[in-house]
C-alpha atoms as a PDB file:
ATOM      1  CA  UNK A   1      26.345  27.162 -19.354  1.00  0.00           C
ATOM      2  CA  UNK A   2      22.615  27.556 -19.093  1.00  0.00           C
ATOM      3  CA  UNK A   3      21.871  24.845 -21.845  1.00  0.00           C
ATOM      4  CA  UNK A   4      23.863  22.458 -20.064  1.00  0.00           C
ATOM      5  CA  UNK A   5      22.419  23.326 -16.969  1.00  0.00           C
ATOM      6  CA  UNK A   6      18.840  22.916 -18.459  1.00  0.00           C
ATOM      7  CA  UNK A   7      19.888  19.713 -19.985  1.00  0.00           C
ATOM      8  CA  UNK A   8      20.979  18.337 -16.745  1.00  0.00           C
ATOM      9  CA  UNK A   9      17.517  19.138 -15.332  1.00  0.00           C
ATOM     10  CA  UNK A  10      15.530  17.406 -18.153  1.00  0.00           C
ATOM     11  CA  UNK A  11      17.733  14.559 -17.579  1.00  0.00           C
ATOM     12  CA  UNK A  12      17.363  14.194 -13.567  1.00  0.00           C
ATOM     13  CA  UNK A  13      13.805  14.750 -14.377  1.00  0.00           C
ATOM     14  CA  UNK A  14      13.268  11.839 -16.637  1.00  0.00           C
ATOM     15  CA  UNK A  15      15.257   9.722 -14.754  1.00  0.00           C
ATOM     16  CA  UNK A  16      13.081  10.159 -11.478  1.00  0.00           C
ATOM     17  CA  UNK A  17       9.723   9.933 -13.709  1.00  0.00           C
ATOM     18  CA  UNK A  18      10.713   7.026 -15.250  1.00  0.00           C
ATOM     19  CA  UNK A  19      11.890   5.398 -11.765  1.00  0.00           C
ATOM     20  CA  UNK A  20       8.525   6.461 -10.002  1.00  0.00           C
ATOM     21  CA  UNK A  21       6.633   4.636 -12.973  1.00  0.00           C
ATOM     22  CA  UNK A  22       8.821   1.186 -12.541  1.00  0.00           C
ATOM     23  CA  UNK A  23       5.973  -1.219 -12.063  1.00  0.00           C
ATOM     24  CA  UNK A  24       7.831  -2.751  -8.884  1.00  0.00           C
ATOM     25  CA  UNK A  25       7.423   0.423  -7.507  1.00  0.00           C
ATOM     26  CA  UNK A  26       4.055   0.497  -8.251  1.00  0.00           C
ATOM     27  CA  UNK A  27       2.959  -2.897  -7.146  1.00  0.00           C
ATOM     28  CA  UNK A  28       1.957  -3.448  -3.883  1.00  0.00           C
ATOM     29  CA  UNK A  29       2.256  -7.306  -4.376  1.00  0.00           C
ATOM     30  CA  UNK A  30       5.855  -7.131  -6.380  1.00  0.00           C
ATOM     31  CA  UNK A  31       6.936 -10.319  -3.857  1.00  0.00           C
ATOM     32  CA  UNK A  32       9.162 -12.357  -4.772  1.00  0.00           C
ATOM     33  CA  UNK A  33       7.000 -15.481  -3.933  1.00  0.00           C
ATOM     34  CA  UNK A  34       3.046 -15.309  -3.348  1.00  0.00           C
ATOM     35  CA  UNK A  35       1.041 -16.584  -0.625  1.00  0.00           C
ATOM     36  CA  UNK A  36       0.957 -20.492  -1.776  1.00  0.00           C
ATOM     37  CA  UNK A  37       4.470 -20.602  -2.502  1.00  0.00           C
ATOM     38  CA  UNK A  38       5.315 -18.953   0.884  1.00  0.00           C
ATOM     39  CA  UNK A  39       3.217 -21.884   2.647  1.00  0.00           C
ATOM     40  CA  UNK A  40       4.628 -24.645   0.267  1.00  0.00           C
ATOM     41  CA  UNK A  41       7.673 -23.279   1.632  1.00  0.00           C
ATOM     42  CA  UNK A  42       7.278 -24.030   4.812  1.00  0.00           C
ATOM     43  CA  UNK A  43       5.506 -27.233   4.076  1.00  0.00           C
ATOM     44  CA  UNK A  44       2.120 -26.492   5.500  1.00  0.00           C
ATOM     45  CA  UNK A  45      -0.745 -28.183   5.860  1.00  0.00           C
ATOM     46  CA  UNK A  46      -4.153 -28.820   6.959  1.00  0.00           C
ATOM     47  CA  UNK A  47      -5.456 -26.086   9.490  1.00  0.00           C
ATOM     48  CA  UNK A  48      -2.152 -24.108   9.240  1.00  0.00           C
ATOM     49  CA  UNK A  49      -1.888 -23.688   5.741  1.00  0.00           C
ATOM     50  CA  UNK A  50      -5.574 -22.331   5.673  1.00  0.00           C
ATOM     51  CA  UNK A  51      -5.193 -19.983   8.393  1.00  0.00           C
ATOM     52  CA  UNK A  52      -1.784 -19.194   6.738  1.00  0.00           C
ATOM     53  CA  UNK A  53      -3.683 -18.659   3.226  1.00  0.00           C
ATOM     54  CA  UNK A  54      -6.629 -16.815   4.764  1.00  0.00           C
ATOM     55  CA  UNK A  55      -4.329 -14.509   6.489  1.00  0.00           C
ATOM     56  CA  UNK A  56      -2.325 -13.483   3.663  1.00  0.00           C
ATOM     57  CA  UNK A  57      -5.578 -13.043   1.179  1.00  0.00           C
ATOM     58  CA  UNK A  58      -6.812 -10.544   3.772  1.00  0.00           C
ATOM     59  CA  UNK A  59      -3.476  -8.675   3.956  1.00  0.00           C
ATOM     60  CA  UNK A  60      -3.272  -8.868   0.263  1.00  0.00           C
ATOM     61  CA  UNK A  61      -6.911  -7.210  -0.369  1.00  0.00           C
ATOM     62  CA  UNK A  62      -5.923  -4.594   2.181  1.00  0.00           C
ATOM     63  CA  UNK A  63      -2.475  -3.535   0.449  1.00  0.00           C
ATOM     64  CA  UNK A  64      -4.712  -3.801  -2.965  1.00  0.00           C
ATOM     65  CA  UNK A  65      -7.286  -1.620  -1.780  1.00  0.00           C
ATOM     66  CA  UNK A  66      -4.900   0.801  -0.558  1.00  0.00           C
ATOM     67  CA  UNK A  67      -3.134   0.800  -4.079  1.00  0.00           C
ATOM     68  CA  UNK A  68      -6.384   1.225  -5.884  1.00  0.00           C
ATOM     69  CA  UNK A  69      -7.035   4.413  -3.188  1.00  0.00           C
ATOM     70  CA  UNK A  70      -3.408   6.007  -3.919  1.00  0.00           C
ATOM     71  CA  UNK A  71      -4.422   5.413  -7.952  1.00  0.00           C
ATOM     72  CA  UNK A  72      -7.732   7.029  -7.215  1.00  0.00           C
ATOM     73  CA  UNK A  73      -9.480   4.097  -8.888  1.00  0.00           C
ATOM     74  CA  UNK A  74     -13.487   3.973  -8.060  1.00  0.00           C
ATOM     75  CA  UNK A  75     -16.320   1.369  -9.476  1.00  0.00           C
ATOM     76  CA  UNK A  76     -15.490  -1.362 -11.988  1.00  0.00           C
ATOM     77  CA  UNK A  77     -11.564  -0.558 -12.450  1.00  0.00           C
ATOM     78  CA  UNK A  78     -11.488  -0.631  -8.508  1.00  0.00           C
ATOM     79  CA  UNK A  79     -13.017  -4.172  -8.241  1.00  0.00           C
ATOM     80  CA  UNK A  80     -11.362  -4.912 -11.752  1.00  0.00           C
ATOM     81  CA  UNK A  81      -7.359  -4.035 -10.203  1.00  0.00           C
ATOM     82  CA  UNK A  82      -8.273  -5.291  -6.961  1.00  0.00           C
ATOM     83  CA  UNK A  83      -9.852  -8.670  -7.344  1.00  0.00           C
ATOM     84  CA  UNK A  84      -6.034  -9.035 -10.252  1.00  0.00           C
ATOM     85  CA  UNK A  85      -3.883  -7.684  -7.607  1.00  0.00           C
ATOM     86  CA  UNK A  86      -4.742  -9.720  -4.768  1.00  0.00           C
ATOM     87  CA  UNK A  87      -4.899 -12.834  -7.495  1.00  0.00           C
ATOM     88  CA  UNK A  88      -1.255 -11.544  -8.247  1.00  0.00           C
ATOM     89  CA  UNK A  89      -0.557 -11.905  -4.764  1.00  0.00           C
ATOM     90  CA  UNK A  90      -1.923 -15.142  -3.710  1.00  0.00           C
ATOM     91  CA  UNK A  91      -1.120 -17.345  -6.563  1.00  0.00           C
ATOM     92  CA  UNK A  92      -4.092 -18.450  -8.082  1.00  0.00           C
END
């Protein structure tokens, strides 16, 4: 009874480790569309598409930066995740 109860633990306990580690529940930016498909979506243009864009790049670096904070990431792989994250997010 206590092997199987032990085995049953280790189980659970992978399965929630590997869950946690899923990169979309990692990725702050796991969208389903980024920023330029979201505005070609809803056919902007002109002045609305770059406040749109400009709008959604700043939201993006914030949810980066605050993913780079919760991974405790400093200097070079800070700027390094960030400035691919927010990419990521935006489309370009």
């Amino acid at each position: 009874m206590t092997q199987t109860f032990l085995i049953a633990l280790l189980f659970s306990l992978f399965l929630s480790t590997a869950y946690a580690q899923s990169p979309a529940a990692q990725s702050p930016t796991a969208q389903s569309t980024t920023c330029k498909s979201q505005a070609a979506e809803k056919k902007l243009a002109g002045a609305a598409l770059t406040s749109f864009l400009k709008k959604c790049q700043a939201d993006a670096t914030a949810s980066c930066n605050s993913a780079a904070a919760d991974k405790k990431l400093a200097g070079a792989a800070k700027a390094s995740f960030t400035k691919k994250c927010v990419s990521d997010a935006v489309g370009t």
